[in-house]
C-alpha atoms as a PDB file:
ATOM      1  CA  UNK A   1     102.983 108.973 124.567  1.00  0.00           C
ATOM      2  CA  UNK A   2     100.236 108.913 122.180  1.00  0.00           C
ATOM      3  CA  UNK A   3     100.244 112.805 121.427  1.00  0.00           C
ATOM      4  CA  UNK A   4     103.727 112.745 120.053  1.00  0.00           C
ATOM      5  CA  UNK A   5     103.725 109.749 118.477  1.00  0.00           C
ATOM      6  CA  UNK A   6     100.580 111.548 116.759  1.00  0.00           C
ATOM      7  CA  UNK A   7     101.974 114.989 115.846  1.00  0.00           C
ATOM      8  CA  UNK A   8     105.177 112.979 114.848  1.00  0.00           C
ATOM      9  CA  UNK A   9     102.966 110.969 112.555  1.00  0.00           C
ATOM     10  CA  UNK A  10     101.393 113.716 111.056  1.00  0.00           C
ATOM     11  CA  UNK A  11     104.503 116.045 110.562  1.00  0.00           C
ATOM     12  CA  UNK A  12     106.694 112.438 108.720  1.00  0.00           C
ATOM     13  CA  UNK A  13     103.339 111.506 107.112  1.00  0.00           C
ATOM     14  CA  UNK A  14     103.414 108.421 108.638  1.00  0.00           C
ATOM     15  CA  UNK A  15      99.645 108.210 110.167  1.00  0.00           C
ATOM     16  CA  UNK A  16      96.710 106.287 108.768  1.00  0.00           C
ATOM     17  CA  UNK A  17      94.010 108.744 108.685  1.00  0.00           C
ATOM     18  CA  UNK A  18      90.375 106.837 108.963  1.00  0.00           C
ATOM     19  CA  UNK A  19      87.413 109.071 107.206  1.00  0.00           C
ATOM     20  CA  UNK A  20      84.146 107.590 108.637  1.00  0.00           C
ATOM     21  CA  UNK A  21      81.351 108.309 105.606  1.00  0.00           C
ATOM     22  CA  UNK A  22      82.103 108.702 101.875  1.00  0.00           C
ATOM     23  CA  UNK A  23      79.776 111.387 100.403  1.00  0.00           C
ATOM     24  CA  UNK A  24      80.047 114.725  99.537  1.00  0.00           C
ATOM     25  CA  UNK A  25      82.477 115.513 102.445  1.00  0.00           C
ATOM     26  CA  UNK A  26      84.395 111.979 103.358  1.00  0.00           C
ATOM     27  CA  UNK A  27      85.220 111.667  99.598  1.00  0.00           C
ATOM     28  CA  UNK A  28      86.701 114.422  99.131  1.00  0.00           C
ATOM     29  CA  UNK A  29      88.555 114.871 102.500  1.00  0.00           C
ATOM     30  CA  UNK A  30      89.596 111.385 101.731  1.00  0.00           C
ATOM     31  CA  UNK A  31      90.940 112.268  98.277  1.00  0.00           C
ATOM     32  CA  UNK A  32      92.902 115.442  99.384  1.00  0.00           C
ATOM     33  CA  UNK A  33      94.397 113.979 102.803  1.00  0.00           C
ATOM     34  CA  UNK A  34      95.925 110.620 100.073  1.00  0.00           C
ATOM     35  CA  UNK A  35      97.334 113.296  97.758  1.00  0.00           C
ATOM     36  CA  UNK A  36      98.759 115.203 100.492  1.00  0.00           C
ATOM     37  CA  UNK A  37     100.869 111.976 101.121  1.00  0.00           C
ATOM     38  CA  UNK A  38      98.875 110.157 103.961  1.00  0.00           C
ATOM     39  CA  UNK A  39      97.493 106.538 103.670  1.00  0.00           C
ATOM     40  CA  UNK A  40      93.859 106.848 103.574  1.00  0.00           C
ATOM     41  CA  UNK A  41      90.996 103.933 104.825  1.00  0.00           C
ATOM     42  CA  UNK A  42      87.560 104.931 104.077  1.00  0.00           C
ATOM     43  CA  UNK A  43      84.540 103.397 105.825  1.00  0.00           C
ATOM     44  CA  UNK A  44      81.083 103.551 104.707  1.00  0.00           C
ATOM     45  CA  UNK A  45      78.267 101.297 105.307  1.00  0.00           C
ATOM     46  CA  UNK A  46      77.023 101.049 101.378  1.00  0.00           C
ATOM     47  CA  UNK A  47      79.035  98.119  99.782  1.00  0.00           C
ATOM     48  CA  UNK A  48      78.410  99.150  96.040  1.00  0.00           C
ATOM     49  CA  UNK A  49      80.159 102.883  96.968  1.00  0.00           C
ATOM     50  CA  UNK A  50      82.974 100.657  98.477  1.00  0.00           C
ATOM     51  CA  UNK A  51      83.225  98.560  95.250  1.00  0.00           C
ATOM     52  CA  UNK A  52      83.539 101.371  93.205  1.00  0.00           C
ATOM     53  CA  UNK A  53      85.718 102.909  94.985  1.00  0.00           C
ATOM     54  CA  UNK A  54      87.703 100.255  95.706  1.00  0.00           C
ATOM     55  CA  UNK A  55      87.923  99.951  91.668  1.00  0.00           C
ATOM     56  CA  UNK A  56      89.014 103.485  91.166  1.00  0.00           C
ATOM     57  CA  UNK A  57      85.872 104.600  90.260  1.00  0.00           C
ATOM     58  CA  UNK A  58      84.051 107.736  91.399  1.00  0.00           C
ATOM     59  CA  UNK A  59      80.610 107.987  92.267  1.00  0.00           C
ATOM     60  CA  UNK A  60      80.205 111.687  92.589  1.00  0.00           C
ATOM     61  CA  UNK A  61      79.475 113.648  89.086  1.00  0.00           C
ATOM     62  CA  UNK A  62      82.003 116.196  90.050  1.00  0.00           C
ATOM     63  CA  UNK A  63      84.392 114.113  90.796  1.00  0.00           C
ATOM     64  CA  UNK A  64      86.023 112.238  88.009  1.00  0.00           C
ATOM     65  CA  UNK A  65      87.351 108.759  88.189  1.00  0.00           C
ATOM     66  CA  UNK A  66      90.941 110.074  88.022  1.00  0.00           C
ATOM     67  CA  UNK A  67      91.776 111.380  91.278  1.00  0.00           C
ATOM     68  CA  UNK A  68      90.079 108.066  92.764  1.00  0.00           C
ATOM     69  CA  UNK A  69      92.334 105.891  90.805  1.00  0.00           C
ATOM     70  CA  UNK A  70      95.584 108.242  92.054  1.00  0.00           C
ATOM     71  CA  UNK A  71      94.320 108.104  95.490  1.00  0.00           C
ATOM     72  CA  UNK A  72      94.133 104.033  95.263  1.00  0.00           C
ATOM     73  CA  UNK A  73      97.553 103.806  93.504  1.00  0.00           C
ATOM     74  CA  UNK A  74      98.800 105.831  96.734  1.00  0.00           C
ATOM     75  CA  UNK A  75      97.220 103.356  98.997  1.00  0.00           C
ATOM     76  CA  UNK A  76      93.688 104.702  99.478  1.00  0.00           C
ATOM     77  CA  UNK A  77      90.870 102.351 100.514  1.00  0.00           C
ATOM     78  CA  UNK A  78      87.299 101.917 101.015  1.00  0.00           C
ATOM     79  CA  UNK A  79      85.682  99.353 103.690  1.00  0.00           C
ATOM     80  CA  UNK A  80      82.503  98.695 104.904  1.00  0.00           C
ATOM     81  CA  UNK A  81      83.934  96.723 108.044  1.00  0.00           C
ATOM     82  CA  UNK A  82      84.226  99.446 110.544  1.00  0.00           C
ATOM     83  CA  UNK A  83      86.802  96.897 112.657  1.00  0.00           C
ATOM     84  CA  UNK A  84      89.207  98.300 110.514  1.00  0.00           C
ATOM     85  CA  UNK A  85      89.256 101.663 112.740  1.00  0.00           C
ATOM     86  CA  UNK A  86      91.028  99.857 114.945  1.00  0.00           C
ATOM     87  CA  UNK A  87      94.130 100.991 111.906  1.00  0.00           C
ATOM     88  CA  UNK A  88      93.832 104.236 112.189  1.00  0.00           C
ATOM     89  CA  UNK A  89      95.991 106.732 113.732  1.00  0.00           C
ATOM     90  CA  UNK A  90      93.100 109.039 113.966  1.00  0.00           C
ATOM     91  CA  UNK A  91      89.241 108.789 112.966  1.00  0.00           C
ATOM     92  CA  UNK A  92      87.316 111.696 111.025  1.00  0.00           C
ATOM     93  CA  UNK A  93      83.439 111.390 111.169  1.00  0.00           C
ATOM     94  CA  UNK A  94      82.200 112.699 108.393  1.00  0.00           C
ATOM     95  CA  UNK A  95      78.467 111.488 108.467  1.00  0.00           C
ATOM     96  CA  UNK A  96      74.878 113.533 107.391  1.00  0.00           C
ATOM     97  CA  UNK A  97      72.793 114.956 109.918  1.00  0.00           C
ATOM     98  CA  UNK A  98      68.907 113.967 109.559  1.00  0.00           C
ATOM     99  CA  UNK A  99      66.983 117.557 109.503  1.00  0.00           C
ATOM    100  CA  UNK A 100      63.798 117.326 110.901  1.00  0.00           C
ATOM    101  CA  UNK A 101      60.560 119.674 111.866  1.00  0.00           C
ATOM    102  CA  UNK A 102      62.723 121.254 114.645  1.00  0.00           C
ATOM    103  CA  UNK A 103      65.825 121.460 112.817  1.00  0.00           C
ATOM    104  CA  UNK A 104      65.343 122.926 109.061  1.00  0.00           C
ATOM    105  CA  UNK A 105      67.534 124.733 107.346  1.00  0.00           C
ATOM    106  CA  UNK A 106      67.081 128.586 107.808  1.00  0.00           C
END
C-alpha cells in the first residue's frame, strides 16, 4: 500500500521528495528537506537557474553558494524535464501566483 510505503519512507528517510519551482520558496524548502537527510530533485522551467544550481551555485542573494554545494554533495538536483516527477515519492508545488486587478495584495 502506497500510504505505508510513504510514511515508512519518510520516517527511514528513504523518499525522493520532488519540489516543483525553485525561487524564494522551492529553494529553500529544497535546501532544508536535503539537509534533513532526504534526496532532493528540483524542477523548474528556467535552464540557467538549473545550471547553476546544478553547479552548486546559488542564485538567491541571501542564500550563499554553500548550502547549495552541501545540498548537491548530498544528492540534491535541479531539472528542467518535469518527466523526472515520475521519481518522486511525493511532489511539492511550490509555484508564484499571478496577482491581478481582482486579486492585490491587501
Amino acid at each position: 500500500m502506497f500510504k505505508t510505503h510513504l510514511l515508512k519512507g519518510i520516517a527511514d528517510q528513504s523518499v525522493v521528495i520532488g519540489i516543483c519551482g525553485l525561487g524564494y520558496v522551492g529553494l529553500p524548502l529544497s535546501l532544508r528537506f536535503s539537509d534533513a537527510g532526504y534526496r532532493v530533485i528540483g524542477f523548474d522551467i528556467d535552464t540557467d537557474k538549473v545550471a547553476m544550481l546544478n553547479a552548486g551555485r546559488s542564485y538567491i542573494g541571501h542564500i550563499g553558494d554553500a548550502p547549495v554545494a552541501t545540498a548537491r554533495a548530498a544528492g540534491f538536483e535541479a531539472t528542467a524535464d518535469f518527466a523526472r516527477s515520475a521519481e518522486v515519492d511525493a511532489l511539492i508545488v511550490c509555484v508564484p501566483t499571478p496577482l491581478g486587478h481582482n486579486r492585490e495584495p491587501d
